[in-house]
Protein backbone atom coordinates (compact mmCIF):
# COMPACT_ATOMS: atom_id res chain seq x y z
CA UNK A 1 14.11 -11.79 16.25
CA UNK A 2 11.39 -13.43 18.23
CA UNK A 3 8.00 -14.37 17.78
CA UNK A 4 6.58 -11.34 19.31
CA UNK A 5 9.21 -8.97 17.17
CA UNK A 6 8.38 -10.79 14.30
CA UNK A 7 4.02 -10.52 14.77
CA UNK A 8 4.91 -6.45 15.27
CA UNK A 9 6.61 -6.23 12.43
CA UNK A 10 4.17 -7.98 9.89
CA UNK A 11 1.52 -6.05 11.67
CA UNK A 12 3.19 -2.86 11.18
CA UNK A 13 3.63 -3.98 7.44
CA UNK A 14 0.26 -4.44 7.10
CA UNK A 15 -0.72 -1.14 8.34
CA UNK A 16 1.73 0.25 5.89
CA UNK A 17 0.55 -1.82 3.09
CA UNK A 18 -2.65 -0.90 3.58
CA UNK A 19 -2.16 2.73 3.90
CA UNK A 20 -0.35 2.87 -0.06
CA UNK A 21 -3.50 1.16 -0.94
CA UNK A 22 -6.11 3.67 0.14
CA UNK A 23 -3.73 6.37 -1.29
CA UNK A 24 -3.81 4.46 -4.55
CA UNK A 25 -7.66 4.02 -4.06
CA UNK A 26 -8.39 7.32 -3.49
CA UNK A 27 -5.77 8.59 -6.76
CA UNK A 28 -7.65 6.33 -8.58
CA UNK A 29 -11.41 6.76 -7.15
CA UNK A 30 -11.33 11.18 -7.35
CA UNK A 31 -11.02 11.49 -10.71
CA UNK A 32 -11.97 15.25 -10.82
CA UNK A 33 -8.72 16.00 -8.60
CA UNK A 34 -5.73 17.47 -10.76
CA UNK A 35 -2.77 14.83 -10.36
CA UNK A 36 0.56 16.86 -8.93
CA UNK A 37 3.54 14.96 -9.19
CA UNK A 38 6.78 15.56 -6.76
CA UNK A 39 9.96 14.52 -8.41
CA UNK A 40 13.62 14.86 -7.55
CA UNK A 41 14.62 14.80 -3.95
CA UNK A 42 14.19 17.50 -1.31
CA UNK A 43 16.80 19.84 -3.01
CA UNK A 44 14.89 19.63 -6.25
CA UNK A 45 11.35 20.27 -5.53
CA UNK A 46 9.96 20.39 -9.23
CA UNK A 47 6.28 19.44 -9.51
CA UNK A 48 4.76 18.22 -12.51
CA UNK A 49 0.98 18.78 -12.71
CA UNK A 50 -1.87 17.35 -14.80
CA UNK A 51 -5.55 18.68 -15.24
CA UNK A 52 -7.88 15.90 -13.66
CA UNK A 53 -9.42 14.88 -17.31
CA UNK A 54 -6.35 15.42 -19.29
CA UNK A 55 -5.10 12.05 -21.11
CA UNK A 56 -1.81 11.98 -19.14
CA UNK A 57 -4.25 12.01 -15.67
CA UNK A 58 -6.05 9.12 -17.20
CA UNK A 59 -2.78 7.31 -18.34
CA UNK A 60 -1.66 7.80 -14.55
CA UNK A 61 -5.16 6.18 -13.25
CA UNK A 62 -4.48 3.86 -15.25
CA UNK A 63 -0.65 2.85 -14.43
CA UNK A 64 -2.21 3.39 -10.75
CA UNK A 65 -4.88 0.46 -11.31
CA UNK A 66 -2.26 -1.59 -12.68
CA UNK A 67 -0.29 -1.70 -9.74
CA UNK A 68 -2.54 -2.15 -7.80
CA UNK A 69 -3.59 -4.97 -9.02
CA UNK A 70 0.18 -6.21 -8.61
CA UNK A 71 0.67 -5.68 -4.87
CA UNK A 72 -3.23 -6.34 -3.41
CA UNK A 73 -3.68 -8.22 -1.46
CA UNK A 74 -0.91 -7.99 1.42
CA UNK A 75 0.74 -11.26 0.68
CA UNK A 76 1.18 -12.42 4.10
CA UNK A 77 -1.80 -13.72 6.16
CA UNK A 78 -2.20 -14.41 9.95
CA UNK A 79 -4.22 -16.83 12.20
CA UNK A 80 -4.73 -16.85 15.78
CA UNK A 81 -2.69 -19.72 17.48
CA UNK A 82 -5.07 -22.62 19.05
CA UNK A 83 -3.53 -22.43 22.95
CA UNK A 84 -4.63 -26.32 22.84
CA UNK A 85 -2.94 -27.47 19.65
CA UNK A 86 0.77 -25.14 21.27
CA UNK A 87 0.38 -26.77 24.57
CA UNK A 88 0.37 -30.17 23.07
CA UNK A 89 3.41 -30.10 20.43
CA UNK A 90 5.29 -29.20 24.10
CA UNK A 91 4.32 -32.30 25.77
């Protein structure tokens, strides 16, 4: 992988790492939504659904903060490269 792979690729991770945290957000933020929950895989389609001030919908919120607060920020950071400071380490 090169360098320029390597920039798309955390860039792209960002972008998706950013996206589960606005849908978190806004799970977390609209708390007079009802809460449906897909589970099983595509053959099994059952949805489980909770009223949007029943106690399980607040225990969800909840569970929802708390992971959030395990994966935010994005745990990789980026700078700019100083040209200057590159084209002396090659002299």
């Amino acid at each position: 992988m090169n360098e320029q792979e390597l920039i798309s690729m955390i860039i792209d991770l960002q972008s998706w790492h950013q996206n589960r945290v606005d849908k978190c957000q806004m799970i977390i933020d609209n708390r007079d939504a009802d809460i449906c929950l897909h589970m099983g895989d595509s053959g099994d389609n059952q949805v489980l659904e909770f009223g949007a001030h029943t106690k399980e919908a607040r225990f969800i919120r909840i569970g929802v903060q708390l992971a959030l607060l395990q994966f935010k920020p994005f745990p990789v950071t980026t700078k700019p490269v100083d040209d200057d400071a590159e084209d002396e380490g090659d002299e």
